[in-house]
C-alpha atoms as a PDB file:
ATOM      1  CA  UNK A   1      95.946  89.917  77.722  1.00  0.00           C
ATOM      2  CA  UNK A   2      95.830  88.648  73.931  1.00  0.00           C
ATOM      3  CA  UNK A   3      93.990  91.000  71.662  1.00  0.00           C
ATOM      4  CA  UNK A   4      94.809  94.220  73.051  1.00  0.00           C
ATOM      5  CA  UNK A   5      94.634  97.362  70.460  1.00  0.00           C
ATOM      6  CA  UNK A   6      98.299  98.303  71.225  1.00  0.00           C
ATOM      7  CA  UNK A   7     100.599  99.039  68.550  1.00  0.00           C
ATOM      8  CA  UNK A   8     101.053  97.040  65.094  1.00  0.00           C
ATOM      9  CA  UNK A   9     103.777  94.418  64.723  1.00  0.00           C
ATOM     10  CA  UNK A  10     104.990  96.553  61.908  1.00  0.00           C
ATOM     11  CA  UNK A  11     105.887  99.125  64.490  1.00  0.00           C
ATOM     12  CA  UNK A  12     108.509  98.549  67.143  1.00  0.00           C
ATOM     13  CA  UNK A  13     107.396 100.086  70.627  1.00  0.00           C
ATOM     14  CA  UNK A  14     107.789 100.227  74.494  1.00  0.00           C
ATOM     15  CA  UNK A  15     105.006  98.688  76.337  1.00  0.00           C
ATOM     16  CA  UNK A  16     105.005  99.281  80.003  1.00  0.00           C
ATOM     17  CA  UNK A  17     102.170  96.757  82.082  1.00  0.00           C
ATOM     18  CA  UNK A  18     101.841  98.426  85.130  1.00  0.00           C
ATOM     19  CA  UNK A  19      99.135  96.278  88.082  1.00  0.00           C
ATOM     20  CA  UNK A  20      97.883  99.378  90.520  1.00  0.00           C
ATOM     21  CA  UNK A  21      95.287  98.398  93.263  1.00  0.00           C
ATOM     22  CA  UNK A  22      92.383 100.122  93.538  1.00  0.00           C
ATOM     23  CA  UNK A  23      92.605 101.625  90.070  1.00  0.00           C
ATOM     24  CA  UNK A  24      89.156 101.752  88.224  1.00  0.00           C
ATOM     25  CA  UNK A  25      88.903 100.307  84.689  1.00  0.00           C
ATOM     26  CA  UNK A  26      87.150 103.913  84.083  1.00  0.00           C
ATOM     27  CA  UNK A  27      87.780 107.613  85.358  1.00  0.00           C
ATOM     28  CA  UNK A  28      83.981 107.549  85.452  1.00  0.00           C
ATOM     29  CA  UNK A  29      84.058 105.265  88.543  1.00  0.00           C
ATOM     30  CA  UNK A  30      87.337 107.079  90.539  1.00  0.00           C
ATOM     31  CA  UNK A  31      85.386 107.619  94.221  1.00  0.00           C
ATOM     32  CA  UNK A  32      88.196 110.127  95.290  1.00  0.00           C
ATOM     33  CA  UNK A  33      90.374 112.778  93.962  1.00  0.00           C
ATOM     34  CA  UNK A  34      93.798 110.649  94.059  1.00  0.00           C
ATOM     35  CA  UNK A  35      92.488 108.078  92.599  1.00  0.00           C
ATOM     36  CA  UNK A  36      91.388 110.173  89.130  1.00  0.00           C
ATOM     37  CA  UNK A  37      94.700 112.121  89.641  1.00  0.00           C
ATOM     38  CA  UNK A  38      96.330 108.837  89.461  1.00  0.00           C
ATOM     39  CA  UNK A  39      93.801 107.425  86.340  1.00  0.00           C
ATOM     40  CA  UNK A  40      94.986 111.360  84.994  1.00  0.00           C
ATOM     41  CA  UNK A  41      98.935 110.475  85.598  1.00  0.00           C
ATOM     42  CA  UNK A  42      98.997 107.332  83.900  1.00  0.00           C
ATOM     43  CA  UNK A  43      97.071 108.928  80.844  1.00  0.00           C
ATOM     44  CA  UNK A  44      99.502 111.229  80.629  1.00  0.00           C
ATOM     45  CA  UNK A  45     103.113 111.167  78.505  1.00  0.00           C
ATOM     46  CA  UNK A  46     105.974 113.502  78.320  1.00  0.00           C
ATOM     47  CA  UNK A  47     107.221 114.730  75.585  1.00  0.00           C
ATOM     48  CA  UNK A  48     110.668 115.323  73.915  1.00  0.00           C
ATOM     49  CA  UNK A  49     110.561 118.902  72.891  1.00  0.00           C
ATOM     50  CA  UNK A  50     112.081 118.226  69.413  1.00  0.00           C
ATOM     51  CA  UNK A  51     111.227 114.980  68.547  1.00  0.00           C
ATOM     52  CA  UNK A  52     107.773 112.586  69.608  1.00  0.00           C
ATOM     53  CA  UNK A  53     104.485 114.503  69.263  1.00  0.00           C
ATOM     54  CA  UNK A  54     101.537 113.706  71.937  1.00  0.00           C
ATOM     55  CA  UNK A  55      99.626 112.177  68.809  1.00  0.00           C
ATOM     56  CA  UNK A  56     103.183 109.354  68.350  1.00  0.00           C
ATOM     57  CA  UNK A  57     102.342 107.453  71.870  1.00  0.00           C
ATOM     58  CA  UNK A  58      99.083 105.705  72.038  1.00  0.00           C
ATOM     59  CA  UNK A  59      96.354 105.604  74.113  1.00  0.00           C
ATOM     60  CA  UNK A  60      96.933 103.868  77.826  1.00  0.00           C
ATOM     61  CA  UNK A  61      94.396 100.182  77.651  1.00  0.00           C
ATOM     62  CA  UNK A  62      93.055  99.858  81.430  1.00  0.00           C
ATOM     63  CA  UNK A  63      92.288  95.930  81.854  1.00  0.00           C
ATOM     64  CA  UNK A  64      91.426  93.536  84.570  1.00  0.00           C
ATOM     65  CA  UNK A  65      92.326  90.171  83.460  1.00  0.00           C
ATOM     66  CA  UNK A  66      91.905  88.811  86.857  1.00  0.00           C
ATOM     67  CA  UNK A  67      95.626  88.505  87.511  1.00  0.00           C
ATOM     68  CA  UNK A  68      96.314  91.728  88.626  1.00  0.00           C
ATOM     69  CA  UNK A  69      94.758  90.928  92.239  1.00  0.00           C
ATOM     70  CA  UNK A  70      91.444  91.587  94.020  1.00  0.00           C
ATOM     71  CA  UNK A  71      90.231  94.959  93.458  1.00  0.00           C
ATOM     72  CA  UNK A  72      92.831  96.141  91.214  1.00  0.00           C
ATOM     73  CA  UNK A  73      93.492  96.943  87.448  1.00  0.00           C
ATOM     74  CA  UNK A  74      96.596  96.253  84.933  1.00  0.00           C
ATOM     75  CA  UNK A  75      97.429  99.750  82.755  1.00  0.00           C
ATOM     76  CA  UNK A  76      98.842  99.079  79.480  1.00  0.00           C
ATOM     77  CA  UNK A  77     101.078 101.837  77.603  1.00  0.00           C
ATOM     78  CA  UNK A  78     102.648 101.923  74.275  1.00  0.00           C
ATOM     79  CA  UNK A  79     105.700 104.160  73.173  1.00  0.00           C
ATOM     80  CA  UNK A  80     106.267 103.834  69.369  1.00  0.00           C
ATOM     81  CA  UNK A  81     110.103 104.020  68.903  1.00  0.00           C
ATOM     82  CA  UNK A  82     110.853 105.763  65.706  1.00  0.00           C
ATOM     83  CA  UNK A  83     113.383 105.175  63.538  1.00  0.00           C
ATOM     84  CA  UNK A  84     115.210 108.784  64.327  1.00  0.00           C
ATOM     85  CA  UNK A  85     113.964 109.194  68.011  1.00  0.00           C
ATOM     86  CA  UNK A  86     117.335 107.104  69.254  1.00  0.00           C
ATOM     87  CA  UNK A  87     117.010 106.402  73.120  1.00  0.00           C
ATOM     88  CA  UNK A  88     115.011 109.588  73.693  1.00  0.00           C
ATOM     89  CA  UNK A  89     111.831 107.467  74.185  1.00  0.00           C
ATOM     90  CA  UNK A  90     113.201 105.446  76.595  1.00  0.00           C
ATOM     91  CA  UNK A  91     114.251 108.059  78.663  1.00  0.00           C
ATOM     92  CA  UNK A  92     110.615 109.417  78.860  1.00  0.00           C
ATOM     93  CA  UNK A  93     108.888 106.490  79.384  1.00  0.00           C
ATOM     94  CA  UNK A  94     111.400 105.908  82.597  1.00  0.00           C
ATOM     95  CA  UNK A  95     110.327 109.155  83.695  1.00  0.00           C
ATOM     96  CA  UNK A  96     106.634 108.699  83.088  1.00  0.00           C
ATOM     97  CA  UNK A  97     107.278 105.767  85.283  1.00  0.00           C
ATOM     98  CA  UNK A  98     109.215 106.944  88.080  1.00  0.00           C
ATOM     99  CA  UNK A  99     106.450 109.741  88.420  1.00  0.00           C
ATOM    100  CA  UNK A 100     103.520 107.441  88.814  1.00  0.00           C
ATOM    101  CA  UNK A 101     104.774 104.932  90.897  1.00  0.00           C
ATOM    102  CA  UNK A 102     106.059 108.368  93.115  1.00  0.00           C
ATOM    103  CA  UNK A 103     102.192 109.137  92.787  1.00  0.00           C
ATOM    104  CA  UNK A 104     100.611 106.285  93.705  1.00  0.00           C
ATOM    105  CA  UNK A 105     102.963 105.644  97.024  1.00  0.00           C
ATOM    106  CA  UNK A 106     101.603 109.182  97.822  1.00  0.00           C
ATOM    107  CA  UNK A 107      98.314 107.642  97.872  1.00  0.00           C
ATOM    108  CA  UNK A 108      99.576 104.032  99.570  1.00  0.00           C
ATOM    109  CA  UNK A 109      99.045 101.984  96.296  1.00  0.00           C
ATOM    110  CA  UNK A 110     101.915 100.066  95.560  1.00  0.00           C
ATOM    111  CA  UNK A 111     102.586  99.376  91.658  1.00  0.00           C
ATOM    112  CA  UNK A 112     104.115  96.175  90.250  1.00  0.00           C
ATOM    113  CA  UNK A 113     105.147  96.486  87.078  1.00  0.00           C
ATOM    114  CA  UNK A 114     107.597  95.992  83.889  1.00  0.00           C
ATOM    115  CA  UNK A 115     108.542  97.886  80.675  1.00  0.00           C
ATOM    116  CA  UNK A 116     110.006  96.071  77.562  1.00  0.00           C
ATOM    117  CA  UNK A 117     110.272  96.390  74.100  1.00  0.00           C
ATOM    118  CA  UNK A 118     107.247  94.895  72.475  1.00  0.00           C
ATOM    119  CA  UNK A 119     105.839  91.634  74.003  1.00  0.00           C
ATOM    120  CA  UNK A 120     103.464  92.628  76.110  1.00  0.00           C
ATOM    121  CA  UNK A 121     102.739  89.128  77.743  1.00  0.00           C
ATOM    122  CA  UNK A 122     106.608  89.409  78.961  1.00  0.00           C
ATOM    123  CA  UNK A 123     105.876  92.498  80.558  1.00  0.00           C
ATOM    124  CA  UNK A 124     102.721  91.044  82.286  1.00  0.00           C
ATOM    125  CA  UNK A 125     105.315  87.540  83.373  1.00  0.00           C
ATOM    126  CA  UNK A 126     107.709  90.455  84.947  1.00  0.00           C
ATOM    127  CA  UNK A 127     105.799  92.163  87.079  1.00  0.00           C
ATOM    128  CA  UNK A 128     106.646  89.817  90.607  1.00  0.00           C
ATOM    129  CA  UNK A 129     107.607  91.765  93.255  1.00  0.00           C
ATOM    130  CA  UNK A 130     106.214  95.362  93.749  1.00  0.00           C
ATOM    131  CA  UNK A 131     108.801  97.014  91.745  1.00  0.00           C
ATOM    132  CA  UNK A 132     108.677  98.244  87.782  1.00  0.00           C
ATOM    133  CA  UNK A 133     111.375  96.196  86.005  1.00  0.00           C
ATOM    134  CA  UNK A 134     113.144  97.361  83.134  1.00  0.00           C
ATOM    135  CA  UNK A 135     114.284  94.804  80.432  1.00  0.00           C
ATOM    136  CA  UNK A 136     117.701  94.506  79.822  1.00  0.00           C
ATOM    137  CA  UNK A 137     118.097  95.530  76.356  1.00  0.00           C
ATOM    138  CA  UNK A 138     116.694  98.875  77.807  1.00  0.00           C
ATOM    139  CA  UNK A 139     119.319  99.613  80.228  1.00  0.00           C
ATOM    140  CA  UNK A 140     121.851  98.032  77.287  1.00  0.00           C
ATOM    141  CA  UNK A 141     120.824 100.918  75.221  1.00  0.00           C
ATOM    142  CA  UNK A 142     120.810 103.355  77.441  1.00  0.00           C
ATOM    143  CA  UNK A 143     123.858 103.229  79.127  1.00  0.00           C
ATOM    144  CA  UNK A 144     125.788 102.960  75.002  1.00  0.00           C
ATOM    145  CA  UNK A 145     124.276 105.586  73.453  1.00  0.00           C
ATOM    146  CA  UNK A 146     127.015 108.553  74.156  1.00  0.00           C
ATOM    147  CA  UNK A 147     124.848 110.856  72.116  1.00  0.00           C
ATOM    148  CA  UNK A 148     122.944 111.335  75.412  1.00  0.00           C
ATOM    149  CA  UNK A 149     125.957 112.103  77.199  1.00  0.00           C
ATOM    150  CA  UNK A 150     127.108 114.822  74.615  1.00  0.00           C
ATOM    151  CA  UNK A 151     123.474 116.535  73.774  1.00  0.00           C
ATOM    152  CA  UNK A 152     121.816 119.683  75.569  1.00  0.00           C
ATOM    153  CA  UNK A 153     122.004 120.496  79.184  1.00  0.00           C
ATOM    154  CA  UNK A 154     118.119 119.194  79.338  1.00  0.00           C
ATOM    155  CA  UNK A 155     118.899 115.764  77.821  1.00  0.00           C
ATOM    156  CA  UNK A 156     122.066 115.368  80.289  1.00  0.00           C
ATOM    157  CA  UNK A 157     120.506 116.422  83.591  1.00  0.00           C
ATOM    158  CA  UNK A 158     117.218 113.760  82.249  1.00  0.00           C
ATOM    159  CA  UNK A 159     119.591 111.225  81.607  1.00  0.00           C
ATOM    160  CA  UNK A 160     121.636 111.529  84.858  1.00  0.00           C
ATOM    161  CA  UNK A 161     118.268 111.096  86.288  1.00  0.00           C
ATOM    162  CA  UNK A 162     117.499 107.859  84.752  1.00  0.00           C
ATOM    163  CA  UNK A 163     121.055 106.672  85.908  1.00  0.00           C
ATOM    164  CA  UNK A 164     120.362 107.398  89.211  1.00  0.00           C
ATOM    165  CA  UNK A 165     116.546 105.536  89.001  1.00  0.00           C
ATOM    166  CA  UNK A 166     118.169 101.832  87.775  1.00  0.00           C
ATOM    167  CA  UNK A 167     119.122  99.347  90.187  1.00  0.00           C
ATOM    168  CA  UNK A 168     120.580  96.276  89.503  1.00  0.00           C
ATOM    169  CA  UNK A 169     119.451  93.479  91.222  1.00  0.00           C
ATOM    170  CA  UNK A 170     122.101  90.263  90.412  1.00  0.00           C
ATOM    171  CA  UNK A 171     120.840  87.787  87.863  1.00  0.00           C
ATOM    172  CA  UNK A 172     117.112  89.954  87.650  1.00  0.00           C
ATOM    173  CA  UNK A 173     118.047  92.407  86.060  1.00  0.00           C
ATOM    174  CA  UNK A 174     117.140  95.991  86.765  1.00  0.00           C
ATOM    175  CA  UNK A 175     114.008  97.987  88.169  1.00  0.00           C
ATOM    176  CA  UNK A 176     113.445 100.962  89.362  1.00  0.00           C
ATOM    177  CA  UNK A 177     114.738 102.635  92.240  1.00  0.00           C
ATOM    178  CA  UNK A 178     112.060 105.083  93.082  1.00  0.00           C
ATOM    179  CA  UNK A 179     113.277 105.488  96.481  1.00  0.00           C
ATOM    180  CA  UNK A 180     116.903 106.972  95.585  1.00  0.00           C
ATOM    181  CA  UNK A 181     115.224 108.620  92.655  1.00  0.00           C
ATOM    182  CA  UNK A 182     112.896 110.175  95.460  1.00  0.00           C
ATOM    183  CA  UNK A 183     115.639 112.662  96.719  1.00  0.00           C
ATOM    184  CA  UNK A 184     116.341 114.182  92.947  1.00  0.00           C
ATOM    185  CA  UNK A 185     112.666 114.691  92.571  1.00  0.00           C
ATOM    186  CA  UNK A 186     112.235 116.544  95.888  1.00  0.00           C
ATOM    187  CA  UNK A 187     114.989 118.839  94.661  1.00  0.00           C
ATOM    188  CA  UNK A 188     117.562 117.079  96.992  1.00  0.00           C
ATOM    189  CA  UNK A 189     115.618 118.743  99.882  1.00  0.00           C
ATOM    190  CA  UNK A 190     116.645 116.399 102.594  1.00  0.00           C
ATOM    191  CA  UNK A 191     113.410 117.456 105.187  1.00  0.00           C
ATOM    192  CA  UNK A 192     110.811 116.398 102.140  1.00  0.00           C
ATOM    193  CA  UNK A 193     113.263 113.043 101.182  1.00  0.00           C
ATOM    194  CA  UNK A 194     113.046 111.975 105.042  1.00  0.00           C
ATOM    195  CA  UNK A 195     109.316 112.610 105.267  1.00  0.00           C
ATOM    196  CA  UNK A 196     108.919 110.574 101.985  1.00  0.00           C
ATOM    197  CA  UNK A 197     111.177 107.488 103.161  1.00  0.00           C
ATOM    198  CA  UNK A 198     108.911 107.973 106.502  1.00  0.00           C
ATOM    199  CA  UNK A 199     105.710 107.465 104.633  1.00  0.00           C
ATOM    200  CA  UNK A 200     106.822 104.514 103.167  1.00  0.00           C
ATOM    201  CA  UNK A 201     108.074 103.086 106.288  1.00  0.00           C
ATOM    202  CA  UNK A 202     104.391 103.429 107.351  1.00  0.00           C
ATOM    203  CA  UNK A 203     103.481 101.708 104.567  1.00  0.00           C
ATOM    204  CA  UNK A 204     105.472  98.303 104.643  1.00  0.00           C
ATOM    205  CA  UNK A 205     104.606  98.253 108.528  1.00  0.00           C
ATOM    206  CA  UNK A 206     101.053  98.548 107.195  1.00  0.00           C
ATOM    207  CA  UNK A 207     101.528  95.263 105.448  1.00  0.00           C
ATOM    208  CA  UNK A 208     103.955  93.771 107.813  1.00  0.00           C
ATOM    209  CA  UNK A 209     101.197  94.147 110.501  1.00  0.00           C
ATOM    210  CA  UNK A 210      98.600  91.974 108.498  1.00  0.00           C
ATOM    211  CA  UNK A 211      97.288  94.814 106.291  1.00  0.00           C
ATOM    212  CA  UNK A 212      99.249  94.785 102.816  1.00  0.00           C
ATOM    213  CA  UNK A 213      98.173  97.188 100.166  1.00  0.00           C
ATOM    214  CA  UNK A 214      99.395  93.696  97.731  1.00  0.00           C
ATOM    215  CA  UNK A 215      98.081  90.824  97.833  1.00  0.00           C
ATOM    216  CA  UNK A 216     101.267  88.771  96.234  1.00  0.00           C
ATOM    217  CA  UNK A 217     103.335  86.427  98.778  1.00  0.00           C
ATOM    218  CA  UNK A 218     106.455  88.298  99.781  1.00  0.00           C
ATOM    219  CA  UNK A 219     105.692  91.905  98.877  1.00  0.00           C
ATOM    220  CA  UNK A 220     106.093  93.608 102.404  1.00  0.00           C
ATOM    221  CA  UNK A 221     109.236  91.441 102.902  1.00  0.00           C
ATOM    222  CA  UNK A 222     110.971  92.645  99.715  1.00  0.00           C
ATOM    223  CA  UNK A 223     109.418  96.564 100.072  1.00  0.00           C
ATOM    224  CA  UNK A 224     111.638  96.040 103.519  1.00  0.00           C
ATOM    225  CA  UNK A 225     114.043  94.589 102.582  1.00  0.00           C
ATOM    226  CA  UNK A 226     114.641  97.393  99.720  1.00  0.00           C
ATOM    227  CA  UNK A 227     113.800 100.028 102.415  1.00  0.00           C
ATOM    228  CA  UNK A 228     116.575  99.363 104.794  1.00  0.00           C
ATOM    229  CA  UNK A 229     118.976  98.930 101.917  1.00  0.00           C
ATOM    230  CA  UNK A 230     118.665 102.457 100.756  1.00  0.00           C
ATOM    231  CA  UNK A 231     118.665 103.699 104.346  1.00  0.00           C
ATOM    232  CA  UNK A 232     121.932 102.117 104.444  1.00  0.00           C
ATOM    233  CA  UNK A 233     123.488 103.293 101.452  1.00  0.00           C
ATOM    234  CA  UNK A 234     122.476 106.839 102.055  1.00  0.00           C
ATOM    235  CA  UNK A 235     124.554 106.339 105.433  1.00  0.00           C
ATOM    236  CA  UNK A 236     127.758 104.832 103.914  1.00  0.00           C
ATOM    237  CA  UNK A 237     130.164 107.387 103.384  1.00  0.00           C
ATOM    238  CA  UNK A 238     132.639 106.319 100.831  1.00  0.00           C
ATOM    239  CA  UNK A 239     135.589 104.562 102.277  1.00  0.00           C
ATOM    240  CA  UNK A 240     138.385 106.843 101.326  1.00  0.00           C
ATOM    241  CA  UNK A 241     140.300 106.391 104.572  1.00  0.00           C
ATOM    242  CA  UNK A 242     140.355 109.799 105.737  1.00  0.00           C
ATOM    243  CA  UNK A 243     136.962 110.675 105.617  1.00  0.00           C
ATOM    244  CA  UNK A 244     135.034 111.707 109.404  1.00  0.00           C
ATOM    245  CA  UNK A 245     131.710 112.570 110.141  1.00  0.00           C
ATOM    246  CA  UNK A 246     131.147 116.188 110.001  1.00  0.00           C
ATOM    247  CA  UNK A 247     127.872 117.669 111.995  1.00  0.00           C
ATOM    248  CA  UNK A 248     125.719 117.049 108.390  1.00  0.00           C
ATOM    249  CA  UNK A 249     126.600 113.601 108.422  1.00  0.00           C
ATOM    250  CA  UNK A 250     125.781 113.190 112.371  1.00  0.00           C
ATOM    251  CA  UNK A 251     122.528 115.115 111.282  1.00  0.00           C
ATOM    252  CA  UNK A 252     121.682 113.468 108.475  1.00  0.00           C
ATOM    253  CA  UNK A 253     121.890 109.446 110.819  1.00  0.00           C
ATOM    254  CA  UNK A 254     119.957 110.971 113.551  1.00  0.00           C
ATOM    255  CA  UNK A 255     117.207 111.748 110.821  1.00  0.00           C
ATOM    256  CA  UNK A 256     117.576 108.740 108.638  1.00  0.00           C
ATOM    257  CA  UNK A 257     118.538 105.778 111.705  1.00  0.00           C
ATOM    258  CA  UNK A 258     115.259 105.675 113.609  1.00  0.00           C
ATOM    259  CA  UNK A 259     113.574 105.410 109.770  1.00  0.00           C
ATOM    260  CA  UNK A 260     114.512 102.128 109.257  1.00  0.00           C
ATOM    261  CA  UNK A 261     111.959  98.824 109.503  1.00  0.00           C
ATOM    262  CA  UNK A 262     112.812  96.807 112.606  1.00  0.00           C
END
């Protein structure tokens, strides 16, 4: 992946590697719709209203360096991080993120993946299981910066987002939680969040039954593995000791139970 025209050493950036089967190198050769909405999506960068411009972020590199696996294609992005921009790029490029990999589980491709700053062949050694991994000095300087705790109603509600999309997992670090970050997205609408989580399901089955969208040893054991944990945790009321099932809570087992990957 040496050679790539990302952004100049001079010029401190995020660079998120992201492997997505079936991806095209070109939006020439997309066969299907989802596909080029999916070539569209990862093209495409949000922007902080006072701050980065469209022209600030540079253009997405689609490779295949024949390590992303058999028929599928390794997108590169770059985030310059300016001087006065603080940890509002961060926060977008999480986004960006989250919204993709959403994307492409809506079209059963599963994304591996890992965002740094700088070093893009880090990013590429990252990317293991079928997760997005965020480095650590990411989350560090997310989770100091108080200005983002003190700024506009926009910036908060983003940034309680982004809390909500990080996972740790022990001496790994962190990556992405798309599937608790899947009920904010859905507007908390608990009918769309249990259809989603059911999709997936199908999904890792998919791969557990011999037919994995990923080719990497392990995947459709860790995407179940992850699966049933979140299941879980969205069943665990908080031990406060007086706590009892109410009719939503009854309601919301009978929906979620049966969901879970035998």
């Amino acid at each position: 992946m040496s050679g790539l025209p990302i952004e100049s050493p001079e010029r401190e950036c995020l660079v998120s590697c992201l492997a997505v089967p079936g991806l095209p190198r070109r939006i020439e050769d997309a066969a299907d719709d989802r596909t080029r909405k999916t070539f569209r999506l990862v093209r495409h960068f949000t922007q902080w209203y006072g701050g980065e411009t469209q022209g600030s972020v540079g253009e997405p590199v689609c490779i295949d360096d024949g390590g992303s696996g058999p028929g599928a294609a390794s997108i590169v992005r770059t985030r310059p991080i300016g001087p006065n921009a603080g940890s509002i790029p961060l926060i977008l490029e999480l986004l960006d993120l989250l919204h993709i990999q959403l994307e492409c589980l809506a079209g059963e491709r599963i994304v591996r993946g890992a965002v740094v700053i700088g070093g893009l062949q880090v990013a590429a050694n990252e990317a293991t299981f079928p997760r997005i991994t965020v480095a650590d000095e990411i989350v560090r300087q997310l989770r100091s910066d108080e200005s983002l705790r003190t700024a506009d109603h926009f910036l908060r509600a983003e940034m309680d987002l982004v809390d909500c999309m990080l996972r740790g997992d022990g001496s790994r670090g962190h990556y992405i939680d798309y599937l608790r970050a899947g009920l904010g997205e859905f507007g908390y609408d608990f009918d769309r969040y249990a259809a989603f989580l059911g999709h997936h399901k199908r999904i890792v089955e998919s791969g557990l039954a011999g037919t994995p969208p990923w080719s990497t040893p392990g995947t459709c054991d860790w995407l179940k593995r992850y699966h049933n944990a979140r299941i879980d945790d969205d069943l665990t009321r908080p031990a406060d000791g007086i706590a009892r099932a109410d009719e939503c809570d009854r309601g919301m087992a009978g929906t979620l139970t049966p969901l879970r990957i035998a």
